[in-house]
Protein backbone atom coordinates (compact mmCIF):
# COMPACT_ATOMS: atom_id res chain seq x y z
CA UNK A 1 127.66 159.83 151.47
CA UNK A 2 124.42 158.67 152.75
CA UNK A 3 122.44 155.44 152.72
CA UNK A 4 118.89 155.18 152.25
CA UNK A 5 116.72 151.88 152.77
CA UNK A 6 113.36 152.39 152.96
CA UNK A 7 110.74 149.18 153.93
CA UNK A 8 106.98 149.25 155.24
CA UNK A 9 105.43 149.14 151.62
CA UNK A 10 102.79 146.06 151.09
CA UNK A 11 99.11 145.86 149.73
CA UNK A 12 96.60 147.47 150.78
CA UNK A 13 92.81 147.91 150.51
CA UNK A 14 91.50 151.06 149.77
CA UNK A 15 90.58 153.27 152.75
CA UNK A 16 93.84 151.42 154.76
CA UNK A 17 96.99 153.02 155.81
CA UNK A 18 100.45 152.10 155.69
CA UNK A 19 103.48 153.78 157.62
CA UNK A 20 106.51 153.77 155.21
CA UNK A 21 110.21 153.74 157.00
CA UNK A 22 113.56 154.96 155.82
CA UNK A 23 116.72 154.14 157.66
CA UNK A 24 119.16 157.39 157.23
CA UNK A 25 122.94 156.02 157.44
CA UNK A 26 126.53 157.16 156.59
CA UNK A 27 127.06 161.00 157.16
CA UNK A 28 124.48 161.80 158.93
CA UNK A 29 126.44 164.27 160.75
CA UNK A 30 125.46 166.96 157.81
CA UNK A 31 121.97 168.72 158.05
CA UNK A 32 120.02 167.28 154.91
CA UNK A 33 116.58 168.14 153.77
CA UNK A 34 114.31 164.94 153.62
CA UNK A 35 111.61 163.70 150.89
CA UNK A 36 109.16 160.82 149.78
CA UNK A 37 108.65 160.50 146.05
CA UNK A 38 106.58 158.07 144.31
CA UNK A 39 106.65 156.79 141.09
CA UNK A 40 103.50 155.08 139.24
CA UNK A 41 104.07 152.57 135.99
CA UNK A 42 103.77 154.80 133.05
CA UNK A 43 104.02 158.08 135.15
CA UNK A 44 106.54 160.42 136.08
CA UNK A 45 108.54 160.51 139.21
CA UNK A 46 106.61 162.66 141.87
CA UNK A 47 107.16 164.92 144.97
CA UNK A 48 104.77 163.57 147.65
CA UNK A 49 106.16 165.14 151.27
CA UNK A 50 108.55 167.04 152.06
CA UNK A 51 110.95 167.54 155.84
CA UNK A 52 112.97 170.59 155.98
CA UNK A 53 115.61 171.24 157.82
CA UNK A 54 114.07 173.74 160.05
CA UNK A 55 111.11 170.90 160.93
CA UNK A 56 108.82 172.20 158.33
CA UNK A 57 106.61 170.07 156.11
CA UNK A 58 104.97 170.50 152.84
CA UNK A 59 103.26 167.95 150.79
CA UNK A 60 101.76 167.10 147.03
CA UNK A 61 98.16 168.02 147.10
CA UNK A 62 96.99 164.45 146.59
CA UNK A 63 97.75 163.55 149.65
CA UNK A 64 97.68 166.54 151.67
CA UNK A 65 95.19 166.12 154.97
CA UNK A 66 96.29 162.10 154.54
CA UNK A 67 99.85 161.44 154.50
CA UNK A 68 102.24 162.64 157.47
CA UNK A 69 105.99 163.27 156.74
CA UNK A 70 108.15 163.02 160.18
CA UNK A 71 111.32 161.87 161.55
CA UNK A 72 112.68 160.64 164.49
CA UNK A 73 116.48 161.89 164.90
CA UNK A 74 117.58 159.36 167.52
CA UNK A 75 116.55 156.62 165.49
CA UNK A 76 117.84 158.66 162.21
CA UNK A 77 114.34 157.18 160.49
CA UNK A 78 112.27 158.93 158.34
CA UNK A 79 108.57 158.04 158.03
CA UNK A 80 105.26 158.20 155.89
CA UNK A 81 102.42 157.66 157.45
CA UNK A 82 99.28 157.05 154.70
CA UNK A 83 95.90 157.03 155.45
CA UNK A 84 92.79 156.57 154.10
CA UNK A 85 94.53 155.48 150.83
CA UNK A 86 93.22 155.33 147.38
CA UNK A 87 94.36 153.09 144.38
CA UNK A 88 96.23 156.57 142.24
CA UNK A 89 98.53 155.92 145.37
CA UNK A 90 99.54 152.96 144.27
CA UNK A 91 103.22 153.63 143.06
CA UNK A 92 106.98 152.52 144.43
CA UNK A 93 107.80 155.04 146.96
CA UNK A 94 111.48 156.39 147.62
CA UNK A 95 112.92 158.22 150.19
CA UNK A 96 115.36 161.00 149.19
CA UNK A 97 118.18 163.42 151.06
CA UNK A 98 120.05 166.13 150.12
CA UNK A 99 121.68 169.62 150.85
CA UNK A 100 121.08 171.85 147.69
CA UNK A 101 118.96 169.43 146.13
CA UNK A 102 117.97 165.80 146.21
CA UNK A 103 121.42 163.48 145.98
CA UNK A 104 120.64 160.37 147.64
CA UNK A 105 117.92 157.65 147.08
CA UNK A 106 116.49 154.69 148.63
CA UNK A 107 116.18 151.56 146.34
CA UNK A 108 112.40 152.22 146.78
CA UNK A 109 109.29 150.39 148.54
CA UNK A 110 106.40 149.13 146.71
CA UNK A 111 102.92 150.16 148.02
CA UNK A 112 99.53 148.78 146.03
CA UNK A 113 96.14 150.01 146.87
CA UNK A 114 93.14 147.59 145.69
C-alpha cells in the first residue's frame, strides 16, 4: 500500500501561486505513475497533471503553461506548483498513485482563488 498526504493548499488572490505537496509513503519501493486531480463543488472530479514513470508530464489544458507537475525522489514528494491562478481553480486538490491505474489517494488539500 501507499500513503498519500498532501498539504500547501490556502487562499489565494487571483494572479498568486501556490506550490501544493504530497508526501509518498509505504511501498514506495514499486514504480507508480503520479497525478493531481481537483475537484470543484458541484463538478466532477478532474485530471489536472500528470508524472509518468519515465519523467514525462502532461497536463489538463486549463492549466497548461501555469501549473508544473514534479517530484523529488529523495524526499519521495510530489509537487504542484500554480501560478498565475484564476478563481475556476478554486477546487480541493488530491494527489493520486498507481500502477495500471489510479489506486491510492490523498485526503485532499483545499485551494480558493478570490
Amino acid at each position: 500500500h501507499v500513503q498519500l498526504v498532501e498539504s500547501g493548499g490556502g487562499s489565494v488572490q487571483a494572479g498568486g501561486s501556490l506550490t501544493l505537496s504530497c508526501a509518498v509513503s509505504g511501498n514506495t519501493g514499486s514504480t507508480y505513475f503520479l497525478g493531481w486531480f481537483r475537484q470543484a463543488p458541484g463538478k466532477e472530479r478532474e485530471g489536472v497533471a500528470y508524472l509518468a514513470i519515465n519523467g514525462g508530464t502532461d497536463y489538463t489544458y486549463a492549466v497548461a503553461g501555469r501549473f508544473t507537475i514534479s517530484k523529488d525522489n529523495a524526499k519521495n514528494t510530489l509537487y504542484l506548483e500554480m501560478n498565475s491562478l484564476k478563481p475556476e481553480d478554486t477546487a480541493m486538490y488530491y494527489c493520486a498513485a498507481g500502477v495500471v491505474v489510479f489506486t491510492y489517494w490523498g485526503q485532499g488539500t483545499q485551494v480558493t482563488v478570490s
